[in-house]
N, C-alpha and C. Protein backbone atom coordinates (compact mmCIF):
# COMPACT_ATOMS: atom_id res chain seq x y z
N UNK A 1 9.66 9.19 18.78
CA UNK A 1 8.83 8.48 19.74
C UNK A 1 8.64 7.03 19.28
N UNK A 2 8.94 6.24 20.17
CA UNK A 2 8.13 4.28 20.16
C UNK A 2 7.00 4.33 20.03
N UNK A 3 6.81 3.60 18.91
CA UNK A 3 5.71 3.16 18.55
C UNK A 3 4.40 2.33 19.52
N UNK A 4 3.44 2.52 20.15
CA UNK A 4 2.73 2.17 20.71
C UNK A 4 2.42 0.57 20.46
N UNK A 5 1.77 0.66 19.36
CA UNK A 5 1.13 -0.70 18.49
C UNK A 5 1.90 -0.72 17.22
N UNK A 6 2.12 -1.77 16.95
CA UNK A 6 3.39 -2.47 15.77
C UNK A 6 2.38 -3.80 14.96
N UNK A 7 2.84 -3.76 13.85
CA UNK A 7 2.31 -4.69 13.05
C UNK A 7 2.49 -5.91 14.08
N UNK A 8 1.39 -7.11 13.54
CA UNK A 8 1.23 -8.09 14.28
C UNK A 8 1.12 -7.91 15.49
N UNK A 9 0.26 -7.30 16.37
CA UNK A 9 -0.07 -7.28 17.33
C UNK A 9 -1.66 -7.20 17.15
N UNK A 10 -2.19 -7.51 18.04
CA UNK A 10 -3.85 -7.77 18.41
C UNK A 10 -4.32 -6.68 19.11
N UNK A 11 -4.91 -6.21 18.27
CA UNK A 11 -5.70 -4.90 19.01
C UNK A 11 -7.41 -5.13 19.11
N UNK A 12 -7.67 -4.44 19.99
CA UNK A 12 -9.72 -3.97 19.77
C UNK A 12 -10.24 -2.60 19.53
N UNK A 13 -10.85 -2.85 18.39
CA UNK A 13 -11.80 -1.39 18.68
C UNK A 13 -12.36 -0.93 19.06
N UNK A 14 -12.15 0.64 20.14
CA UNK A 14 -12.54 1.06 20.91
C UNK A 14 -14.12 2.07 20.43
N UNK A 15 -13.72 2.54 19.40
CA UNK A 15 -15.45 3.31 18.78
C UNK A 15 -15.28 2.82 17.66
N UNK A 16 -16.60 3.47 17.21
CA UNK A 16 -17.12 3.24 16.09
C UNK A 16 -18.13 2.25 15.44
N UNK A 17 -18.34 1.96 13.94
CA UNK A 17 -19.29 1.07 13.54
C UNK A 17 -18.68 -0.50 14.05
N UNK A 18 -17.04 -0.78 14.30
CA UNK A 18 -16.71 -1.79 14.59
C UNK A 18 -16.15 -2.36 16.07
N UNK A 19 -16.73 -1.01 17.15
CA UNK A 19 -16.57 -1.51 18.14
C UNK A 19 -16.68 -2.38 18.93
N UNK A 20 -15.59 -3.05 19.66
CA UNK A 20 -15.72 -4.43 20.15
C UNK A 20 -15.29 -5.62 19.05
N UNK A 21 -14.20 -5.65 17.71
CA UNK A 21 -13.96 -6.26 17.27
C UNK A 21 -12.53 -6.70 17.85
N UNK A 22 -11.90 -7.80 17.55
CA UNK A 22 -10.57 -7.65 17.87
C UNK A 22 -9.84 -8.27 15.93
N UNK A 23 -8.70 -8.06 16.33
CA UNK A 23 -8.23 -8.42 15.36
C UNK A 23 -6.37 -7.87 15.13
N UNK A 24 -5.67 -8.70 14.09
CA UNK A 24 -4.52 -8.14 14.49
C UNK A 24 -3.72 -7.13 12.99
N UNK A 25 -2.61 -6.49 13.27
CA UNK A 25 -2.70 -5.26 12.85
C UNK A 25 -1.57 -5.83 11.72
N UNK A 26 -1.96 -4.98 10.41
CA UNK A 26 -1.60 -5.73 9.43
C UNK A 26 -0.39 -4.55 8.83
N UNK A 27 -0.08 -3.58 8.74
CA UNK A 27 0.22 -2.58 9.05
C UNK A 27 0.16 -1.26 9.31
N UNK A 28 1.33 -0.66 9.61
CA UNK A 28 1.16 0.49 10.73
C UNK A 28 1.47 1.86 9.49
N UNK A 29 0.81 2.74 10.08
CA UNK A 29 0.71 4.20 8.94
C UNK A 29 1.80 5.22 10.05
N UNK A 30 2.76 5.79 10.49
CA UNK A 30 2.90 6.33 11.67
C UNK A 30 3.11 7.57 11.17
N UNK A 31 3.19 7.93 10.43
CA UNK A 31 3.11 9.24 9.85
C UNK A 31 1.90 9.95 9.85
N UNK A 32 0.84 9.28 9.57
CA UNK A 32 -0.62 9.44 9.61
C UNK A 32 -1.10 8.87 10.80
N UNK A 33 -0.34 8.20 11.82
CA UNK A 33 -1.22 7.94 13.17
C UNK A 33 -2.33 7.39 12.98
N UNK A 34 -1.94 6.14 11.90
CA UNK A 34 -3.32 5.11 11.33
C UNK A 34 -2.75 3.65 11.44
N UNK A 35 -3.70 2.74 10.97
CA UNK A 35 -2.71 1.11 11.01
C UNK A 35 -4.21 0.76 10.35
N UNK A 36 -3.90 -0.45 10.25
CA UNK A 36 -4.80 -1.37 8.87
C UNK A 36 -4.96 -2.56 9.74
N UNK A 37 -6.22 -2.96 10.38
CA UNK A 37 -6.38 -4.10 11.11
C UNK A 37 -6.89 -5.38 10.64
N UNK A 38 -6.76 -6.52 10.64
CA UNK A 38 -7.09 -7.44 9.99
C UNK A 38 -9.03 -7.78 10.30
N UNK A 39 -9.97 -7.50 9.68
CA UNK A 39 -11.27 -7.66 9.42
C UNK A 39 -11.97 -6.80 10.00
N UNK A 40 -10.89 -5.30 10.13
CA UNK A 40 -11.64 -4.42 10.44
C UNK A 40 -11.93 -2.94 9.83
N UNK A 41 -13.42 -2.51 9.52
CA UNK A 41 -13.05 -1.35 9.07
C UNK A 41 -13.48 -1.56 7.02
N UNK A 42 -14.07 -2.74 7.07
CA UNK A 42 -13.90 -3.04 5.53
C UNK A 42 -14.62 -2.23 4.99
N UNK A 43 -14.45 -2.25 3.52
CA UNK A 43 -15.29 -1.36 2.38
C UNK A 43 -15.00 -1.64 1.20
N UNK A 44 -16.01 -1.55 0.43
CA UNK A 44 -15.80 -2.08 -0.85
C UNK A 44 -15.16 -1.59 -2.12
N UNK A 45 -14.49 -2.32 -2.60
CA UNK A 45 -13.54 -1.25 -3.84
C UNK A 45 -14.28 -1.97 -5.29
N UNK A 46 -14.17 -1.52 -6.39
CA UNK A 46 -14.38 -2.32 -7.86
C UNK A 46 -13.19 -2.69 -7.93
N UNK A 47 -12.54 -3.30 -8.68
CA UNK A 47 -11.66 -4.31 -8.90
C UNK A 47 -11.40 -4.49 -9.86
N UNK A 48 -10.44 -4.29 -11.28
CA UNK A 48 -10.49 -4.54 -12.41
C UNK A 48 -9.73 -6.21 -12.55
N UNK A 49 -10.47 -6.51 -13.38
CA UNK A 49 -9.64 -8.09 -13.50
C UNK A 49 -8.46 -8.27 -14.05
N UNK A 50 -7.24 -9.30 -13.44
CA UNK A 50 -6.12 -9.10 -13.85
C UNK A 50 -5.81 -10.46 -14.02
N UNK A 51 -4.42 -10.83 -14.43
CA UNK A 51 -4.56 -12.10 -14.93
C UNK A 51 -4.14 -13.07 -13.81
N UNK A 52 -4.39 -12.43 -12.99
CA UNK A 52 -3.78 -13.17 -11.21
C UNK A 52 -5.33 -13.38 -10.41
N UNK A 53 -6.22 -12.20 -10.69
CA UNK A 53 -7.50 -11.97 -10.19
C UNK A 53 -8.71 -11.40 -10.76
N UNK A 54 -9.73 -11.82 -10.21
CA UNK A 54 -11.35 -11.85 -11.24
C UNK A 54 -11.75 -10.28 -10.10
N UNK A 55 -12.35 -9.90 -11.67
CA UNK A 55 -12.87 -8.31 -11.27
C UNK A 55 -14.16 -8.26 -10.47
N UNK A 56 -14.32 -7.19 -10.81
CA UNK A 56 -15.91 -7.13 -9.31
C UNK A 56 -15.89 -6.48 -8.27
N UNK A 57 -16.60 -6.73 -7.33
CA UNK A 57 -16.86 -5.60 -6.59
C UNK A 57 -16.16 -6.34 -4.98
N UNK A 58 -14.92 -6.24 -4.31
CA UNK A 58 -14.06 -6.87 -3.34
C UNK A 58 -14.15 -6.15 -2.25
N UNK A 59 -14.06 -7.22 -1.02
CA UNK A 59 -14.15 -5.91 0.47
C UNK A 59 -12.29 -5.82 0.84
N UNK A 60 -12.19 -4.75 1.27
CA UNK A 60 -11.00 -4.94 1.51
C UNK A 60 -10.52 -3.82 3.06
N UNK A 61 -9.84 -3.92 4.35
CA UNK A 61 -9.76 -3.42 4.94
C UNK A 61 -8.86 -2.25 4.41
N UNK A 62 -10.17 -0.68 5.54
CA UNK A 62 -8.89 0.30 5.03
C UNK A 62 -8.46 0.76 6.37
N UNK A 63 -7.85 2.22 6.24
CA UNK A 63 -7.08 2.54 7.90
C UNK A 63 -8.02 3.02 8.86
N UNK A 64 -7.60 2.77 9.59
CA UNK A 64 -8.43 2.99 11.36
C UNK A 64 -7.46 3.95 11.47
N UNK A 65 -8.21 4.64 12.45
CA UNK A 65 -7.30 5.95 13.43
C UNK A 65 -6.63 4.94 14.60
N UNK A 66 -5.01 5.10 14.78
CA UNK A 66 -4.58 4.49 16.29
C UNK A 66 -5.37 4.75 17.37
N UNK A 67 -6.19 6.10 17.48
CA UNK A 67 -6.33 6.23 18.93
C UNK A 67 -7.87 5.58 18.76
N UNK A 68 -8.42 4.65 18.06
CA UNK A 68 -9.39 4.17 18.41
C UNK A 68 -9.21 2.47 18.42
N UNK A 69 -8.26 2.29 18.70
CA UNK A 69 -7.85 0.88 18.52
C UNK A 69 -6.67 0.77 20.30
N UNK A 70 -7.26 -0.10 20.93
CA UNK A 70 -6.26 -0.33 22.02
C UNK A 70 -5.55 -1.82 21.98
N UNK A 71 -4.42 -1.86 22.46
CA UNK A 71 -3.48 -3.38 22.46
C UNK A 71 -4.17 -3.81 23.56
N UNK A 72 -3.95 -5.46 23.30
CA UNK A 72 -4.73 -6.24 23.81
C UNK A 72 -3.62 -6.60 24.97
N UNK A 73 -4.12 -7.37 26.42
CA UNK A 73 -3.30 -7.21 27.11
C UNK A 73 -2.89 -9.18 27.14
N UNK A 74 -1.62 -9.35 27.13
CA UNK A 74 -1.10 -10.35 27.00
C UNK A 74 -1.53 -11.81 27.93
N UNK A 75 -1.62 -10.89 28.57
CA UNK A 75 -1.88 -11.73 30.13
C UNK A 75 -3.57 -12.03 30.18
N UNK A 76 -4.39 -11.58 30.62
CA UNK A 76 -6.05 -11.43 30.10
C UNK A 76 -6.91 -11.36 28.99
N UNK A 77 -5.95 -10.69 27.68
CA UNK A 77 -6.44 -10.48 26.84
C UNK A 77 -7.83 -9.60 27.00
N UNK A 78 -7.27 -8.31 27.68
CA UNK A 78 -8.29 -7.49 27.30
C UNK A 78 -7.31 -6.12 27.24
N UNK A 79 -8.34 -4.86 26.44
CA UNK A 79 -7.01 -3.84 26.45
C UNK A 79 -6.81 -3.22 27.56
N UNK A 80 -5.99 -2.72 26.57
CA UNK A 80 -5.12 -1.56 27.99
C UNK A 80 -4.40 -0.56 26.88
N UNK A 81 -3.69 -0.14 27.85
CA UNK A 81 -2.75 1.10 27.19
C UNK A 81 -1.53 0.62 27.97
N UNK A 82 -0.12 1.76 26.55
CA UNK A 82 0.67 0.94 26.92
C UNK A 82 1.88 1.86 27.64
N UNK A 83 2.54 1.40 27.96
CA UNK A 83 3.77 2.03 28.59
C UNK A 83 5.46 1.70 28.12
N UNK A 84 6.14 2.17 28.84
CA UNK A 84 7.85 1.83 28.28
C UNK A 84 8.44 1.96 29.32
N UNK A 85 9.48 1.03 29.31
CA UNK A 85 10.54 0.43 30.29
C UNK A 85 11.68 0.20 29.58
N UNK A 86 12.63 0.36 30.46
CA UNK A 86 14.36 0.29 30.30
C UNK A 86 14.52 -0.76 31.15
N UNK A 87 14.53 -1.96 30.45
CA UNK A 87 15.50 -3.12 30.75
C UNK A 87 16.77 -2.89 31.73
N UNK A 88 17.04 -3.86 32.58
CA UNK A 88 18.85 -4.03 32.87
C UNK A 88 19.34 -4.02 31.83
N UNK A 89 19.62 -4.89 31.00
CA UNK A 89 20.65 -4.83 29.76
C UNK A 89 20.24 -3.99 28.99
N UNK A 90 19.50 -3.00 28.66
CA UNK A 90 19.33 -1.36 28.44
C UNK A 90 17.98 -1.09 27.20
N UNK A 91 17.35 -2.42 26.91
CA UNK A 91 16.53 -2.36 26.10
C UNK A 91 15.56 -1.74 26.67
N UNK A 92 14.75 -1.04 25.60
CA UNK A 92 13.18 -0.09 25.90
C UNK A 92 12.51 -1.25 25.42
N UNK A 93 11.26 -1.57 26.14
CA UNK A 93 10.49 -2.52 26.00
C UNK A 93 9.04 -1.98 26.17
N UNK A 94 8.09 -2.46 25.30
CA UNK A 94 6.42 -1.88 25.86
C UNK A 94 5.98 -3.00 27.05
N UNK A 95 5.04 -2.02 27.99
CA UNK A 95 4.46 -2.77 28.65
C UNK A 95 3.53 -2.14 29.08
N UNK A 96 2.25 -3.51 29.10
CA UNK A 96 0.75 -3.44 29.70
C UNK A 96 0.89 -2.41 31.22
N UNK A 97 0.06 -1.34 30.61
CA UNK A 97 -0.12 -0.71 32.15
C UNK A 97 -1.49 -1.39 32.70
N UNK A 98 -2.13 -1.96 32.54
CA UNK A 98 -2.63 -3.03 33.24
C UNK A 98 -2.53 -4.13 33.99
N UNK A 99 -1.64 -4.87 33.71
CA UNK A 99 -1.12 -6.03 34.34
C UNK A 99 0.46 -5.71 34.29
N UNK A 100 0.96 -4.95 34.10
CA UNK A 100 2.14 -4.40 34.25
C UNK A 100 3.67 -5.45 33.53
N UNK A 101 2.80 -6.24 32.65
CA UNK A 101 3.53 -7.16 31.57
C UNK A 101 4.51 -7.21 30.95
N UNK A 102 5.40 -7.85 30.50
CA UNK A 102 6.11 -7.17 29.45
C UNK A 102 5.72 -7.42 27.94
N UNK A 103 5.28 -6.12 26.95
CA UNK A 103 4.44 -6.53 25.69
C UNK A 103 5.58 -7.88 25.06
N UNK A 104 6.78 -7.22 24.30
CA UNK A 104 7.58 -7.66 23.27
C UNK A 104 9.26 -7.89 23.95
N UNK A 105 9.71 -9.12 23.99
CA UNK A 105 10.52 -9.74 23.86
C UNK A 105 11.20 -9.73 25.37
C-alpha cells in the first residue's frame, strides 16, 4: 500500500494534548503506522554530555500515531484526507479529497 503522508509534508493534529498544531513530518515509521512531526508531541529525555553536546535534561519530539495526524490541503491549507490517482503517463499520485488537488508532483 502508498503511503498516505511522507516525510516533509505538513500535517495537523487531529486529537490529543497537541490538537490543532500543525507542523511538518520529519519521519515516517510505516511499519508501526507512526511518523515524528516537527514540534509535536515533545518530551523530555536526560542527555548524557558528549563532546558534540552539553548534558541535561532536552525536549525532543517522539512518534504520533498516523491516524491522528491529517495532511494539510495544498490549496487552503486545511486538512483533509487523502486519495490516489493514475496519471495519463501512468503515475499514482496522492490527492486532496477535498479540493480534489494534486498532493505530489
Amino acid at each position: 500500500m502508498a503511503a498516505k503522508i511522507k516525510k516533509g509534508d505538513r500535517v495537523e493534529v487531529m486529537t490529543g494534548r497537541d490538537k490543532g498544531k500543525k507542523g511538518d513530518v520529519l519521519k515516517v515509521f510505516p511499519a508501526e503506522n507512526r511518523a515524528i512531526v516537527q514540534g509535536v508531541n515533545l518530551v523530555k529525555r536526560h542527555q548524557r554530555q558528549t563532546a558534540q553536546e552539553q548534558g541535561g535534561i532536552v525536549s525532543k519530539e517522539a512518534k504520533i500515531d498516523m491516524s491522528n495526524v491529517a495532511l494539510l490541503d495544498p490549496k487552503d491549507n486545511k486538512p483533509t484526507r487523502v486519495g490516489f490517482k493514475i496519471l495519463n503517463d501512468g503515475r499514482k499520485v496522492r490527492v486532496s479529497k477535498r479540493s480534489g488537488e494534486v498532493i505530489d508532483g
